[in-house]
C-alpha atoms as a PDB file:
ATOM      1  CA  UNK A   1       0.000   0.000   0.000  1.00  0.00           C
ATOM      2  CA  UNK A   2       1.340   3.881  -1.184  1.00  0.00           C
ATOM      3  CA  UNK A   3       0.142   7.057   0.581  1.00  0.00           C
ATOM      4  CA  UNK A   4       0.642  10.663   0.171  1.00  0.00           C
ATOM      5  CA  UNK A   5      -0.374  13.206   2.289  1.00  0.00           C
ATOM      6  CA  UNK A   6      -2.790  16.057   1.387  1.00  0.00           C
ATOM      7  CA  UNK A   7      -2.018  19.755   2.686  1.00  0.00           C
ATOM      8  CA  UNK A   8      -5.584  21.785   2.784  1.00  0.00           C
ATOM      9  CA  UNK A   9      -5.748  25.678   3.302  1.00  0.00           C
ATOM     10  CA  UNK A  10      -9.835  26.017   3.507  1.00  0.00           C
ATOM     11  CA  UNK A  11     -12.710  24.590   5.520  1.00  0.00           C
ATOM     12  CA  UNK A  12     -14.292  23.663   2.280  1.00  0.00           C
ATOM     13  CA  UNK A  13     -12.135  22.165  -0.586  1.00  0.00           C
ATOM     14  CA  UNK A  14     -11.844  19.693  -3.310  1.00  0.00           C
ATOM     15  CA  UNK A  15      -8.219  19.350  -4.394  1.00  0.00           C
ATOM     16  CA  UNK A  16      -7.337  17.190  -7.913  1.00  0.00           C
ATOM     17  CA  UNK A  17      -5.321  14.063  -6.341  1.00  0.00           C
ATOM     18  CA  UNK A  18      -5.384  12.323  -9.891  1.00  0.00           C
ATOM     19  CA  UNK A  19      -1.674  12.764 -10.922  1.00  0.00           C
ATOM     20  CA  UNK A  20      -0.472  11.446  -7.277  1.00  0.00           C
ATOM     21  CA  UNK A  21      -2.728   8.670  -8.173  1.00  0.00           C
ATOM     22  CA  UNK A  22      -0.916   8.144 -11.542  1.00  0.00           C
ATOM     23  CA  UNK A  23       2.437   8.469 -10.307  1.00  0.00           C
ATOM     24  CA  UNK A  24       2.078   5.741  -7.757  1.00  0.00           C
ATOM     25  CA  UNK A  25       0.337   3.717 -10.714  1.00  0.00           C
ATOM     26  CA  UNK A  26       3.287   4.253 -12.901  1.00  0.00           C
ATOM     27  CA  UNK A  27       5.930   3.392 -10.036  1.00  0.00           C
ATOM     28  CA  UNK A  28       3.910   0.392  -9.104  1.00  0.00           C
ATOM     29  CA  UNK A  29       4.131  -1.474 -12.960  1.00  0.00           C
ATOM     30  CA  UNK A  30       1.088  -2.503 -12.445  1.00  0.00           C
ATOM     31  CA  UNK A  31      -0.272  -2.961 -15.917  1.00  0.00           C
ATOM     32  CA  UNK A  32      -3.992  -4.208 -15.529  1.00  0.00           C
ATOM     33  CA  UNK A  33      -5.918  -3.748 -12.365  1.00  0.00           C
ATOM     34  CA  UNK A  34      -7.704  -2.012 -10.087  1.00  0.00           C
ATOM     35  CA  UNK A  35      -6.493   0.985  -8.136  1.00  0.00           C
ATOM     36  CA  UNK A  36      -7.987   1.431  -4.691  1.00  0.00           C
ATOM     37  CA  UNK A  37      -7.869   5.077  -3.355  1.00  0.00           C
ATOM     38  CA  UNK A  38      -9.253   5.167   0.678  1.00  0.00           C
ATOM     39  CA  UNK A  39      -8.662   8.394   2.554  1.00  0.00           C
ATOM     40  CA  UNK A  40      -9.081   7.610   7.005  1.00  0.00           C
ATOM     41  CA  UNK A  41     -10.882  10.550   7.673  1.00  0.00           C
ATOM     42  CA  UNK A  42     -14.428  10.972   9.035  1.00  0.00           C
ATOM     43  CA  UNK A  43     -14.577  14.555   8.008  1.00  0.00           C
ATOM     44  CA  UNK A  44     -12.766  13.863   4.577  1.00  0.00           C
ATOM     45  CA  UNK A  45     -13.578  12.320   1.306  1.00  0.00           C
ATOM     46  CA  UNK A  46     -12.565  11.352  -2.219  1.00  0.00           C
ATOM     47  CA  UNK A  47     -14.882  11.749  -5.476  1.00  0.00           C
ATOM     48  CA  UNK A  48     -14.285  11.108  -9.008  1.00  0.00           C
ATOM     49  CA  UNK A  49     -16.018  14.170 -10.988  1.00  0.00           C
ATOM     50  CA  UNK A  50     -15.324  16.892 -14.012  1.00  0.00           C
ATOM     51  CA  UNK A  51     -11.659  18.928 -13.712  1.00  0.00           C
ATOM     52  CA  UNK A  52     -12.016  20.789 -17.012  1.00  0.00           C
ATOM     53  CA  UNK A  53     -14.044  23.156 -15.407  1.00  0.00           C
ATOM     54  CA  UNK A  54     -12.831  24.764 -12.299  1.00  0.00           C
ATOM     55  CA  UNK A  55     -16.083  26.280 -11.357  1.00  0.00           C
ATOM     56  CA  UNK A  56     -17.637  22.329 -10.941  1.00  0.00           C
ATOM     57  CA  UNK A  57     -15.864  21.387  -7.600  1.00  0.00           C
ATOM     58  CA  UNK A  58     -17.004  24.861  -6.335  1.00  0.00           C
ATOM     59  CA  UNK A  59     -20.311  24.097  -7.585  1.00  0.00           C
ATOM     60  CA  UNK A  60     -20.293  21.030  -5.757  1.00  0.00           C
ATOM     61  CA  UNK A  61     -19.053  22.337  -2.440  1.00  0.00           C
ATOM     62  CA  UNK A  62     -21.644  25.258  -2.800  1.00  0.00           C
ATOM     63  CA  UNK A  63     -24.602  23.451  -3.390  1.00  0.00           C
ATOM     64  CA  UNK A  64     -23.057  20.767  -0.684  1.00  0.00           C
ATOM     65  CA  UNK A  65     -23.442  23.603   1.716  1.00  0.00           C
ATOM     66  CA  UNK A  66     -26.959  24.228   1.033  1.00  0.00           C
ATOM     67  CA  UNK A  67     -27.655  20.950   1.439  1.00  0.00           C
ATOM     68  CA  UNK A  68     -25.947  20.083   4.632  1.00  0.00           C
ATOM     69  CA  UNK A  69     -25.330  24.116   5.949  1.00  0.00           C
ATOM     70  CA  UNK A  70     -22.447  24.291   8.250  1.00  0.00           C
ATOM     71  CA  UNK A  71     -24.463  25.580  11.582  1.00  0.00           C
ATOM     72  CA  UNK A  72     -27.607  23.802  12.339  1.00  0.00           C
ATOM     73  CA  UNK A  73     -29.522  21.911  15.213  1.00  0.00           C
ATOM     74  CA  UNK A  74     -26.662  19.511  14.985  1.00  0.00           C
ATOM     75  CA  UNK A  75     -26.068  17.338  18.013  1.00  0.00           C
ATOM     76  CA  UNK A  76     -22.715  16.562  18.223  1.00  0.00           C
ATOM     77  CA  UNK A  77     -20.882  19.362  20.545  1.00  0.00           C
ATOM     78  CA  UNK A  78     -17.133  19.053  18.448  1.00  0.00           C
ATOM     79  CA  UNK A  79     -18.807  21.434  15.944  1.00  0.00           C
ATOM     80  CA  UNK A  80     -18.568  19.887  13.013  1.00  0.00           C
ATOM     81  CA  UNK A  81     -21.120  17.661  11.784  1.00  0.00           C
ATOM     82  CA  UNK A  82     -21.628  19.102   8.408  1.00  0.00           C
ATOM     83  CA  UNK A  83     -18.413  17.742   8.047  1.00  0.00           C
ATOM     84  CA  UNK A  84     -19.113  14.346   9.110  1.00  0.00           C
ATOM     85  CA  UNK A  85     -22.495  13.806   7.043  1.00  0.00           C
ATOM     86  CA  UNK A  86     -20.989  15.496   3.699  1.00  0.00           C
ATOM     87  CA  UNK A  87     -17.944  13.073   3.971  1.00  0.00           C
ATOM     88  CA  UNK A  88     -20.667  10.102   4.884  1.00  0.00           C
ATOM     89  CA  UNK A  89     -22.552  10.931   1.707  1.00  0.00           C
ATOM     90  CA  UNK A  90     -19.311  11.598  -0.902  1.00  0.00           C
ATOM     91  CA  UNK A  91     -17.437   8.504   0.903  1.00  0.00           C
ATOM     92  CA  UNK A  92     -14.375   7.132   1.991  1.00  0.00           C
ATOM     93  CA  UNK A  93     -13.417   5.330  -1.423  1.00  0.00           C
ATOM     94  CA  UNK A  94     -13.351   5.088  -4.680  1.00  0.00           C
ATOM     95  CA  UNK A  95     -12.250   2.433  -7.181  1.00  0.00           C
ATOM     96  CA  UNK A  96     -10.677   2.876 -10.403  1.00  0.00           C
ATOM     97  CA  UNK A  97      -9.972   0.183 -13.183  1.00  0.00           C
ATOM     98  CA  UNK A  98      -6.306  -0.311 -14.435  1.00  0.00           C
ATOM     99  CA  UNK A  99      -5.726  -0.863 -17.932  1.00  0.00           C
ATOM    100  CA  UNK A 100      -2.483  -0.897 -19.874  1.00  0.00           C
ATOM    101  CA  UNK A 101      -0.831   0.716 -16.795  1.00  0.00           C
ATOM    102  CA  UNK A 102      -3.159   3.435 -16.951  1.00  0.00           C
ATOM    103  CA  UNK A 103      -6.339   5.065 -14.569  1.00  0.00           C
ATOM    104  CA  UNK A 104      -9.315   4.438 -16.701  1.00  0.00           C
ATOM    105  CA  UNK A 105     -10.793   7.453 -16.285  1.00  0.00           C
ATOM    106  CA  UNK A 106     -13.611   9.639 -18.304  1.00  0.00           C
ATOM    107  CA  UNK A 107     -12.807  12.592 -20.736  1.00  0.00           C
ATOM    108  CA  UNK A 108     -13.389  15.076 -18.030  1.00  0.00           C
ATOM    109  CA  UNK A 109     -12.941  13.074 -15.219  1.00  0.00           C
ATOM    110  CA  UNK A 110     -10.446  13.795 -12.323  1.00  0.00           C
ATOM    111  CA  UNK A 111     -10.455  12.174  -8.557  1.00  0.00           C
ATOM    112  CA  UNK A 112     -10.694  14.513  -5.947  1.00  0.00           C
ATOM    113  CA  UNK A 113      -9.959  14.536  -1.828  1.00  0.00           C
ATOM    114  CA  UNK A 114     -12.857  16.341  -0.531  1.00  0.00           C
ATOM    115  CA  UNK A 115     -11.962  18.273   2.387  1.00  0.00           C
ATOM    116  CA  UNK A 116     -14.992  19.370   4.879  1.00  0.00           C
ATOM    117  CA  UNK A 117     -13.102  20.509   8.197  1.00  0.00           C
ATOM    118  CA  UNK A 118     -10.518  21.976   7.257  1.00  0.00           C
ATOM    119  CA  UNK A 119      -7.392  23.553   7.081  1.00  0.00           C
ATOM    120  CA  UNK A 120      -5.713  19.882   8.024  1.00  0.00           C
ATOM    121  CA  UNK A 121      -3.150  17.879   6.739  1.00  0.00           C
ATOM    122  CA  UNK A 122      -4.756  14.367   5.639  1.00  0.00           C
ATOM    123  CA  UNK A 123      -3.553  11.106   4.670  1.00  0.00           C
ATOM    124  CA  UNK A 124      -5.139   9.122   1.119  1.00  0.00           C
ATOM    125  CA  UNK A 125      -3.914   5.696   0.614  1.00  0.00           C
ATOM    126  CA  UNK A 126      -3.727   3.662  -2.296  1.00  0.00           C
ATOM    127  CA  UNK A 127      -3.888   0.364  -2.930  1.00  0.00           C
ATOM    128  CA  UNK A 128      -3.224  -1.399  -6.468  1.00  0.00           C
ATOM    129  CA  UNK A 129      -4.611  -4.507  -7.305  1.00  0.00           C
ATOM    130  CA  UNK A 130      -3.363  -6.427 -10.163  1.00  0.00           C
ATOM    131  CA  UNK A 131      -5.146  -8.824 -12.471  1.00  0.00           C
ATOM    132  CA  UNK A 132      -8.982  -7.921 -11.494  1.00  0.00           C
ATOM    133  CA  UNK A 133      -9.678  -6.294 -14.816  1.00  0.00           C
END
Protein backbone atom coordinates (compact mmCIF):
# COMPACT_ATOMS: atom_id res chain seq x y z
CA UNK A 1 0.00 0.00 0.00
CA UNK A 2 1.34 3.88 -1.18
CA UNK A 3 0.14 7.06 0.58
CA UNK A 4 0.64 10.66 0.17
CA UNK A 5 -0.37 13.21 2.29
CA UNK A 6 -2.79 16.06 1.39
CA UNK A 7 -2.02 19.75 2.69
CA UNK A 8 -5.58 21.78 2.78
CA UNK A 9 -5.75 25.68 3.30
CA UNK A 10 -9.84 26.02 3.51
CA UNK A 11 -12.71 24.59 5.52
CA UNK A 12 -14.29 23.66 2.28
CA UNK A 13 -12.14 22.17 -0.59
CA UNK A 14 -11.84 19.69 -3.31
CA UNK A 15 -8.22 19.35 -4.39
CA UNK A 16 -7.34 17.19 -7.91
CA UNK A 17 -5.32 14.06 -6.34
CA UNK A 18 -5.38 12.32 -9.89
CA UNK A 19 -1.67 12.76 -10.92
CA UNK A 20 -0.47 11.45 -7.28
CA UNK A 21 -2.73 8.67 -8.17
CA UNK A 22 -0.92 8.14 -11.54
CA UNK A 23 2.44 8.47 -10.31
CA UNK A 24 2.08 5.74 -7.76
CA UNK A 25 0.34 3.72 -10.71
CA UNK A 26 3.29 4.25 -12.90
CA UNK A 27 5.93 3.39 -10.04
CA UNK A 28 3.91 0.39 -9.10
CA UNK A 29 4.13 -1.47 -12.96
CA UNK A 30 1.09 -2.50 -12.45
CA UNK A 31 -0.27 -2.96 -15.92
CA UNK A 32 -3.99 -4.21 -15.53
CA UNK A 33 -5.92 -3.75 -12.37
CA UNK A 34 -7.70 -2.01 -10.09
CA UNK A 35 -6.49 0.98 -8.14
CA UNK A 36 -7.99 1.43 -4.69
CA UNK A 37 -7.87 5.08 -3.36
CA UNK A 38 -9.25 5.17 0.68
CA UNK A 39 -8.66 8.39 2.55
CA UNK A 40 -9.08 7.61 7.01
CA UNK A 41 -10.88 10.55 7.67
CA UNK A 42 -14.43 10.97 9.04
CA UNK A 43 -14.58 14.55 8.01
CA UNK A 44 -12.77 13.86 4.58
CA UNK A 45 -13.58 12.32 1.31
CA UNK A 46 -12.57 11.35 -2.22
CA UNK A 47 -14.88 11.75 -5.48
CA UNK A 48 -14.28 11.11 -9.01
CA UNK A 49 -16.02 14.17 -10.99
CA UNK A 50 -15.32 16.89 -14.01
CA UNK A 51 -11.66 18.93 -13.71
CA UNK A 52 -12.02 20.79 -17.01
CA UNK A 53 -14.04 23.16 -15.41
CA UNK A 54 -12.83 24.76 -12.30
CA UNK A 55 -16.08 26.28 -11.36
CA UNK A 56 -17.64 22.33 -10.94
CA UNK A 57 -15.86 21.39 -7.60
CA UNK A 58 -17.00 24.86 -6.33
CA UNK A 59 -20.31 24.10 -7.59
CA UNK A 60 -20.29 21.03 -5.76
CA UNK A 61 -19.05 22.34 -2.44
CA UNK A 62 -21.64 25.26 -2.80
CA UNK A 63 -24.60 23.45 -3.39
CA UNK A 64 -23.06 20.77 -0.68
CA UNK A 65 -23.44 23.60 1.72
CA UNK A 66 -26.96 24.23 1.03
CA UNK A 67 -27.66 20.95 1.44
CA UNK A 68 -25.95 20.08 4.63
CA UNK A 69 -25.33 24.12 5.95
CA UNK A 70 -22.45 24.29 8.25
CA UNK A 71 -24.46 25.58 11.58
CA UNK A 72 -27.61 23.80 12.34
CA UNK A 73 -29.52 21.91 15.21
CA UNK A 74 -26.66 19.51 14.98
CA UNK A 75 -26.07 17.34 18.01
CA UNK A 76 -22.72 16.56 18.22
CA UNK A 77 -20.88 19.36 20.54
CA UNK A 78 -17.13 19.05 18.45
CA UNK A 79 -18.81 21.43 15.94
CA UNK A 80 -18.57 19.89 13.01
CA UNK A 81 -21.12 17.66 11.78
CA UNK A 82 -21.63 19.10 8.41
CA UNK A 83 -18.41 17.74 8.05
CA UNK A 84 -19.11 14.35 9.11
CA UNK A 85 -22.49 13.81 7.04
CA UNK A 86 -20.99 15.50 3.70
CA UNK A 87 -17.94 13.07 3.97
CA UNK A 88 -20.67 10.10 4.88
CA UNK A 89 -22.55 10.93 1.71
CA UNK A 90 -19.31 11.60 -0.90
CA UNK A 91 -17.44 8.50 0.90
CA UNK A 92 -14.37 7.13 1.99
CA UNK A 93 -13.42 5.33 -1.42
CA UNK A 94 -13.35 5.09 -4.68
CA UNK A 95 -12.25 2.43 -7.18
CA UNK A 96 -10.68 2.88 -10.40
CA UNK A 97 -9.97 0.18 -13.18
CA UNK A 98 -6.31 -0.31 -14.44
CA UNK A 99 -5.73 -0.86 -17.93
CA UNK A 100 -2.48 -0.90 -19.87
CA UNK A 101 -0.83 0.72 -16.80
CA UNK A 102 -3.16 3.43 -16.95
CA UNK A 103 -6.34 5.06 -14.57
CA UNK A 104 -9.32 4.44 -16.70
CA UNK A 105 -10.79 7.45 -16.29
CA UNK A 106 -13.61 9.64 -18.30
CA UNK A 107 -12.81 12.59 -20.74
CA UNK A 108 -13.39 15.08 -18.03
CA UNK A 109 -12.94 13.07 -15.22
CA UNK A 110 -10.45 13.79 -12.32
CA UNK A 111 -10.45 12.17 -8.56
CA UNK A 112 -10.69 14.51 -5.95
CA UNK A 113 -9.96 14.54 -1.83
CA UNK A 114 -12.86 16.34 -0.53
CA UNK A 115 -11.96 18.27 2.39
CA UNK A 116 -14.99 19.37 4.88
CA UNK A 117 -13.10 20.51 8.20
CA UNK A 118 -10.52 21.98 7.26
CA UNK A 119 -7.39 23.55 7.08
CA UNK A 120 -5.71 19.88 8.02
CA UNK A 121 -3.15 17.88 6.74
CA UNK A 122 -4.76 14.37 5.64
CA UNK A 123 -3.55 11.11 4.67
CA UNK A 124 -5.14 9.12 1.12
CA UNK A 125 -3.91 5.70 0.61
CA UNK A 126 -3.73 3.66 -2.30
CA UNK A 127 -3.89 0.36 -2.93
CA UNK A 128 -3.22 -1.40 -6.47
CA UNK A 129 -4.61 -4.51 -7.30
CA UNK A 130 -3.36 -6.43 -10.16
CA UNK A 131 -5.15 -8.82 -12.47
CA UNK A 132 -8.98 -7.92 -11.49
CA UNK A 133 -9.68 -6.29 -14.82
Amino acid sequence: MDQFIVKTHSRFEMIDITGEARSILKKSGVRDGACYIFVPHTTAAVTINENADPDVPKDILMEMDKIVPLYGDYRHTEGNSAAHIKASLFGSSEVVLVEDGNLILGTWQSIFFCEFDGPRTRKVMIRLIPGVV
